[in-house]
Protein backbone atom coordinates (compact mmCIF):
# COMPACT_ATOMS: atom_id res chain seq x y z
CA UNK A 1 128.19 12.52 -28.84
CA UNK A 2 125.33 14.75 -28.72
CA UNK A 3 122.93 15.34 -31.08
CA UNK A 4 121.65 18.49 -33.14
CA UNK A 5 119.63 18.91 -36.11
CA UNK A 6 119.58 21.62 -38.27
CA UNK A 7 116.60 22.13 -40.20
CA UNK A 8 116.19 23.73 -43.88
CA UNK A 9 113.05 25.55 -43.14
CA UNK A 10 110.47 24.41 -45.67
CA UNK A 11 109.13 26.25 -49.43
CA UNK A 12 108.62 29.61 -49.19
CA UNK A 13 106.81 31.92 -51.08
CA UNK A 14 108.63 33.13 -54.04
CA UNK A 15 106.58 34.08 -56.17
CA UNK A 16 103.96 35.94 -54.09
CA UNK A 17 104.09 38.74 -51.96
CA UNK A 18 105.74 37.99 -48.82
CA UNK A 19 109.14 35.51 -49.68
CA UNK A 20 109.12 34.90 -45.71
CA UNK A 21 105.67 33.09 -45.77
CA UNK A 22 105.58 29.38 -46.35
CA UNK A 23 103.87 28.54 -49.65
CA UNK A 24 101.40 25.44 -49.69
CA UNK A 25 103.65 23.02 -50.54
CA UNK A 26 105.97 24.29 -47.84
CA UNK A 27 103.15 23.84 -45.06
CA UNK A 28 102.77 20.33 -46.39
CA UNK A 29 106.51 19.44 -46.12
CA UNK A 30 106.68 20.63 -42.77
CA UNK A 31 103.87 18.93 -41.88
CA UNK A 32 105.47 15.82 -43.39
CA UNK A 33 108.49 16.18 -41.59
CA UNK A 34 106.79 16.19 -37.91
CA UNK A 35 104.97 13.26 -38.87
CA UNK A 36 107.96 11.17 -39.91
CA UNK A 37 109.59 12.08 -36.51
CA UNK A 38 106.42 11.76 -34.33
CA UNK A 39 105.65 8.46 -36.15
CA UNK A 40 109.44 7.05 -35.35
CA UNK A 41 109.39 8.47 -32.43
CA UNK A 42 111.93 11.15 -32.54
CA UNK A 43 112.60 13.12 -29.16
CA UNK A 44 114.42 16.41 -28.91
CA UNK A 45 115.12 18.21 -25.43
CA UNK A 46 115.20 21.72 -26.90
CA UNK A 47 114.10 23.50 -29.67
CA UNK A 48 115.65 26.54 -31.24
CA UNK A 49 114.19 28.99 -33.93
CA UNK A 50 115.41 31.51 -35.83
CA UNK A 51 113.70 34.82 -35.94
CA UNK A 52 112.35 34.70 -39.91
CA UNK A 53 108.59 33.76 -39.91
CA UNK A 54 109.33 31.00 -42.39
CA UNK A 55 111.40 29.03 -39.55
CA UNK A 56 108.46 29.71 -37.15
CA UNK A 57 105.99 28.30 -39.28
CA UNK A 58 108.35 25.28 -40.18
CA UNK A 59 108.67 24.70 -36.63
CA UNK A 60 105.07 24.83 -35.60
CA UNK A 61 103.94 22.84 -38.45
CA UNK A 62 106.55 20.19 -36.92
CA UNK A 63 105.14 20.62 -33.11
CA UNK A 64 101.33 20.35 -34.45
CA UNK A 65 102.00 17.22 -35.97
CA UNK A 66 103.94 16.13 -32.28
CA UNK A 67 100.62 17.01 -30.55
CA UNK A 68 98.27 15.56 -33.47
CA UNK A 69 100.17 12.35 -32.50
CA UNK A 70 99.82 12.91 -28.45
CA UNK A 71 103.66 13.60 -28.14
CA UNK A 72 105.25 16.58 -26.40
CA UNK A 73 107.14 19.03 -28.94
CA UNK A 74 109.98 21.54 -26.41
CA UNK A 75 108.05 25.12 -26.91
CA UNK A 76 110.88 27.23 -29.36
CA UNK A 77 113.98 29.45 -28.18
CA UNK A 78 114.37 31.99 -30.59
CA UNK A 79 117.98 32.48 -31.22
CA UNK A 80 118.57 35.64 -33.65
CA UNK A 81 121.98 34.25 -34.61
CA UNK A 82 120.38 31.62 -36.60
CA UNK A 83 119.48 34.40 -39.44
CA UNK A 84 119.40 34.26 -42.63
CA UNK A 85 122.38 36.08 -44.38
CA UNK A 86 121.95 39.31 -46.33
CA UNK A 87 122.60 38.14 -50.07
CA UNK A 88 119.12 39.17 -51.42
CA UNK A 89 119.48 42.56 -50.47
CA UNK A 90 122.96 42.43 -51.89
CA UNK A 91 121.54 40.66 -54.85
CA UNK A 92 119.26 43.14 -55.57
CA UNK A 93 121.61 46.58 -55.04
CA UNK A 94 123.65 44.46 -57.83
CA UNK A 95 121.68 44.40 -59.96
CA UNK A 96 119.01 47.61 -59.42
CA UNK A 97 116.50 44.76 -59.46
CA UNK A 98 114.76 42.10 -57.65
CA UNK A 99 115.98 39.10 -59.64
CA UNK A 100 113.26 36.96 -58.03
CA UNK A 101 110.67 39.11 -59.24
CA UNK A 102 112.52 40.18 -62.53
CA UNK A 103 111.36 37.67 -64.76
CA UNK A 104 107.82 37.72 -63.88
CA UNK A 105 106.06 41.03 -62.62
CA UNK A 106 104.08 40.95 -60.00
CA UNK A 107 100.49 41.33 -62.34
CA UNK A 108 101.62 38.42 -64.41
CA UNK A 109 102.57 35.78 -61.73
CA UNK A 110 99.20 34.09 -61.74
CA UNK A 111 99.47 33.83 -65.59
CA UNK A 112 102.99 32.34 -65.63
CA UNK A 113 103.38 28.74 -66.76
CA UNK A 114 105.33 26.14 -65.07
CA UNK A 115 108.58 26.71 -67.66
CA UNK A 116 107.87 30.87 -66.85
CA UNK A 117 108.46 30.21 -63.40
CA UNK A 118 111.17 27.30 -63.91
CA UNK A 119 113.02 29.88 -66.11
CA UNK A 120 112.78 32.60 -63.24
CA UNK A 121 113.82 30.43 -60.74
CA UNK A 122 117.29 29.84 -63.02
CA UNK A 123 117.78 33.04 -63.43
CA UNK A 124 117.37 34.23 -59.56
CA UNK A 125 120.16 31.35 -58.94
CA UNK A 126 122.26 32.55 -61.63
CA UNK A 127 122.65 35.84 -60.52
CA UNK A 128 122.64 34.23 -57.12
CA UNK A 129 125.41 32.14 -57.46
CA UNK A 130 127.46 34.89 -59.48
CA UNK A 131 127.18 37.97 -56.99
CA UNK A 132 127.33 36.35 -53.78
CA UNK A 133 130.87 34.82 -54.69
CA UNK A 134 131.54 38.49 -55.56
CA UNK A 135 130.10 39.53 -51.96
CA UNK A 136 132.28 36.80 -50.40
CA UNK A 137 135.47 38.52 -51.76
CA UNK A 138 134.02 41.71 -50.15
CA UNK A 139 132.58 43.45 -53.56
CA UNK A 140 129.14 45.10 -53.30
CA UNK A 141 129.19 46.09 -49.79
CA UNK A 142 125.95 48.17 -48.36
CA UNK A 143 126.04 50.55 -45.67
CA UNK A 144 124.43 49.32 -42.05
CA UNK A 145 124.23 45.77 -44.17
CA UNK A 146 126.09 42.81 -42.25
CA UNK A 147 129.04 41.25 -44.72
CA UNK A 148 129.84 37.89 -45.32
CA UNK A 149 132.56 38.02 -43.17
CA UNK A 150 130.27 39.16 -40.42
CA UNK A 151 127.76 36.38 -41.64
CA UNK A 152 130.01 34.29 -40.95
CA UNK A 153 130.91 34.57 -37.19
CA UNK A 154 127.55 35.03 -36.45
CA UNK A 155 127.32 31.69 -37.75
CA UNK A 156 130.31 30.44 -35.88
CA UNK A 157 129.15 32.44 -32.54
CA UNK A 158 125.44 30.04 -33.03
CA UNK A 159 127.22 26.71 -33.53
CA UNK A 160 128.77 27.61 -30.08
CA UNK A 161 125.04 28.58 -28.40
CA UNK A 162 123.74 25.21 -30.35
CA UNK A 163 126.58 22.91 -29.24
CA UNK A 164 126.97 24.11 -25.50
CA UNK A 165 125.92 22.58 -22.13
CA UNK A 166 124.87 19.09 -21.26
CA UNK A 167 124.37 16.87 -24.55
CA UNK A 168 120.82 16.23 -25.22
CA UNK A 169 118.72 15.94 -28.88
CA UNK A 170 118.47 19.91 -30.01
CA UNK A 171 116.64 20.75 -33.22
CA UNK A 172 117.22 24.40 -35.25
CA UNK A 173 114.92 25.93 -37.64
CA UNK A 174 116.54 28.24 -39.72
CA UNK A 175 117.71 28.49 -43.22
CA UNK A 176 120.11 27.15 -45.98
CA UNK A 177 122.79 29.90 -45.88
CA UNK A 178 123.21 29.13 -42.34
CA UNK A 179 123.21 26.02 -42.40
CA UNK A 180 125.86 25.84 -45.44
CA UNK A 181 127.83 28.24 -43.55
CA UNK A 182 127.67 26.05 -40.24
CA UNK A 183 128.44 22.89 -42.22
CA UNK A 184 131.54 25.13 -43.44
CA UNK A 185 133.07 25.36 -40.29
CA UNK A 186 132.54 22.13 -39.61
CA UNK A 187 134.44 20.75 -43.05
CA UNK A 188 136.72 23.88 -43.02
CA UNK A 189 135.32 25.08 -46.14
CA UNK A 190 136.15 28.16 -48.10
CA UNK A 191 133.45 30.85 -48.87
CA UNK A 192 133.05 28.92 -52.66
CA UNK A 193 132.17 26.07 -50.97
CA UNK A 194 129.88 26.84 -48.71
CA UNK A 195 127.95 29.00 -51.34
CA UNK A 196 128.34 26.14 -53.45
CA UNK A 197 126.54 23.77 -50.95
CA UNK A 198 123.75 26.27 -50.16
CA UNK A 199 122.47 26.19 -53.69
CA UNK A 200 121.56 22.44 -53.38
CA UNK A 201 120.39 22.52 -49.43
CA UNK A 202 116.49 21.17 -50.38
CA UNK A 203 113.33 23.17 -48.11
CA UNK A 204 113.34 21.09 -44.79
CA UNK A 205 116.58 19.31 -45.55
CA UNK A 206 117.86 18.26 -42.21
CA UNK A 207 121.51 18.16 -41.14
CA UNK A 208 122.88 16.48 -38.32
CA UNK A 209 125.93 17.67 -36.23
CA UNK A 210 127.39 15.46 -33.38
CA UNK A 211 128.87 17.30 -30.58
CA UNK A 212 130.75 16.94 -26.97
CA UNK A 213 132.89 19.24 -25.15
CA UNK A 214 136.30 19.05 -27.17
CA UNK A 215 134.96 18.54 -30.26
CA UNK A 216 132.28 18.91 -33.50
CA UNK A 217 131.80 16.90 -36.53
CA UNK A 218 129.45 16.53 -39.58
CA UNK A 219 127.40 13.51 -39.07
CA UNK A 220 124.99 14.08 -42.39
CA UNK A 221 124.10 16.67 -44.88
CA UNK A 222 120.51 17.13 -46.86
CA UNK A 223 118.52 14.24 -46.07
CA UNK A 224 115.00 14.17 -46.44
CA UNK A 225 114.00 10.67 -45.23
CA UNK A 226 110.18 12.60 -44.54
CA UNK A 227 110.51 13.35 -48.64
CA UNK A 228 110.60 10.23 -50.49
CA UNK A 229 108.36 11.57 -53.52
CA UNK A 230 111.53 13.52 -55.37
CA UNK A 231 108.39 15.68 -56.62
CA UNK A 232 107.94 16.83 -53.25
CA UNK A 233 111.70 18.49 -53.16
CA UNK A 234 112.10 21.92 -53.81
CA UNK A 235 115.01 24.56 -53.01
CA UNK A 236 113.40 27.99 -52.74
């Protein structure tokens, strides 16, 4: 079977201003990441990238290590399907908030403490995990704002972009609500589920699919072989 990676794209930024900007950390586990796969030598024939700057910096972190090493990297196709879904914005409608900015106002971030942000970063995943089970069943709808329903055939509509044509390595950059909703379909998962799994996807947690013409299956979920610190690991 063919071969396809999906790829976590690494920390971003929540706590500053931009959320779509990889933080320091998350340059250095991308970075990590293309060295583990130049070093083992780890070929892919084509390259696809969502449209988020977080999975473009992912991916170039990964294809500067390739060239650091003298190895060819397949320049990026970006493929909008492989979006992130629209649960923040639904998050934060719910809740007349931002609930990852709630806990710690912009003019006090650089003060916080470790526990501060720790205790933010519960909070943002317990509202998280609470509405978007509500959004699932179709509460909390917005106006011009896809639904999970849609979220999920767009999903559905990339696996079959990914997985089509002659088999050959392909890598994806994108991020962990796809990917749980991909590995969904795969499983035949119910929208619990694959919320479920999104909430412990790790920041450049890579997911293999094998793939031929008649059919699809989950070959591995999560791993981080590029990650062996566990301090390294983060989820946001």
């Amino acid at each position: 079977m063919a071969q396809l990676i999906l790829v976590r794209h690494a920390q971003a930024s929540f706590f500053g201003t931009d959320y779509d900007e990889l933080s320091a950390e998350g340059l250095r586990q991308a970075e990590a990441l293309g060295q583990h796969w130049a070093r083992h030598g780890v070929r892919f024939e084509t390259t696809f990238v969502g449209p988020r700057r977080r999975h473009r910096q992912t991916c170039e972190c990964v294809a500067s290590a390739y060239h650091a090493a003298g190895l060819e990297f397949p320049a990026p196709r970006e493929l909008p399907e492989l979006d992130e879904h629209h649960g923040p914005a639904i998050i934060k409608a719910a809740l007349g908030q931002d609930p990852a900015t709630a806990a710690l106002a912009a003019e006090h971030v650089m003060k916080a403490t470790a526990c501060e942000r720790e205790q933010a970063v519960r909070d943002f995943f317990r509202h998280y995990n609470t509405i978007m089970r509500e959004w699932a069943e179709g509460a909390h709808a917005l106006p011009g704002v896809e639904s999970w329903a849609e979220f999920r055939a767009r999903t559905l509509r990339a696996l079959d972009i990914l997985c089509a044509g002659e088999g050959g390595g392909r890598v994806a950059f994108t991020s962990g609500g796809f990917v749980s909703s991909a590995v969904g379909w795969l499983l035949g998962l119910d929208a619990g589920r694959v919320i479920d799994i999104s909430l412990v996807l790790a920041n450049t947690a890579l997911t293999e699919v094998g793939w031929s013409a008649k059919r699809r299956r989950l070959v591995s979920f999560n791993a981080l072989p590029h990650l062996p610190d566990p301090s390294r690991v983060t989820w946001v």
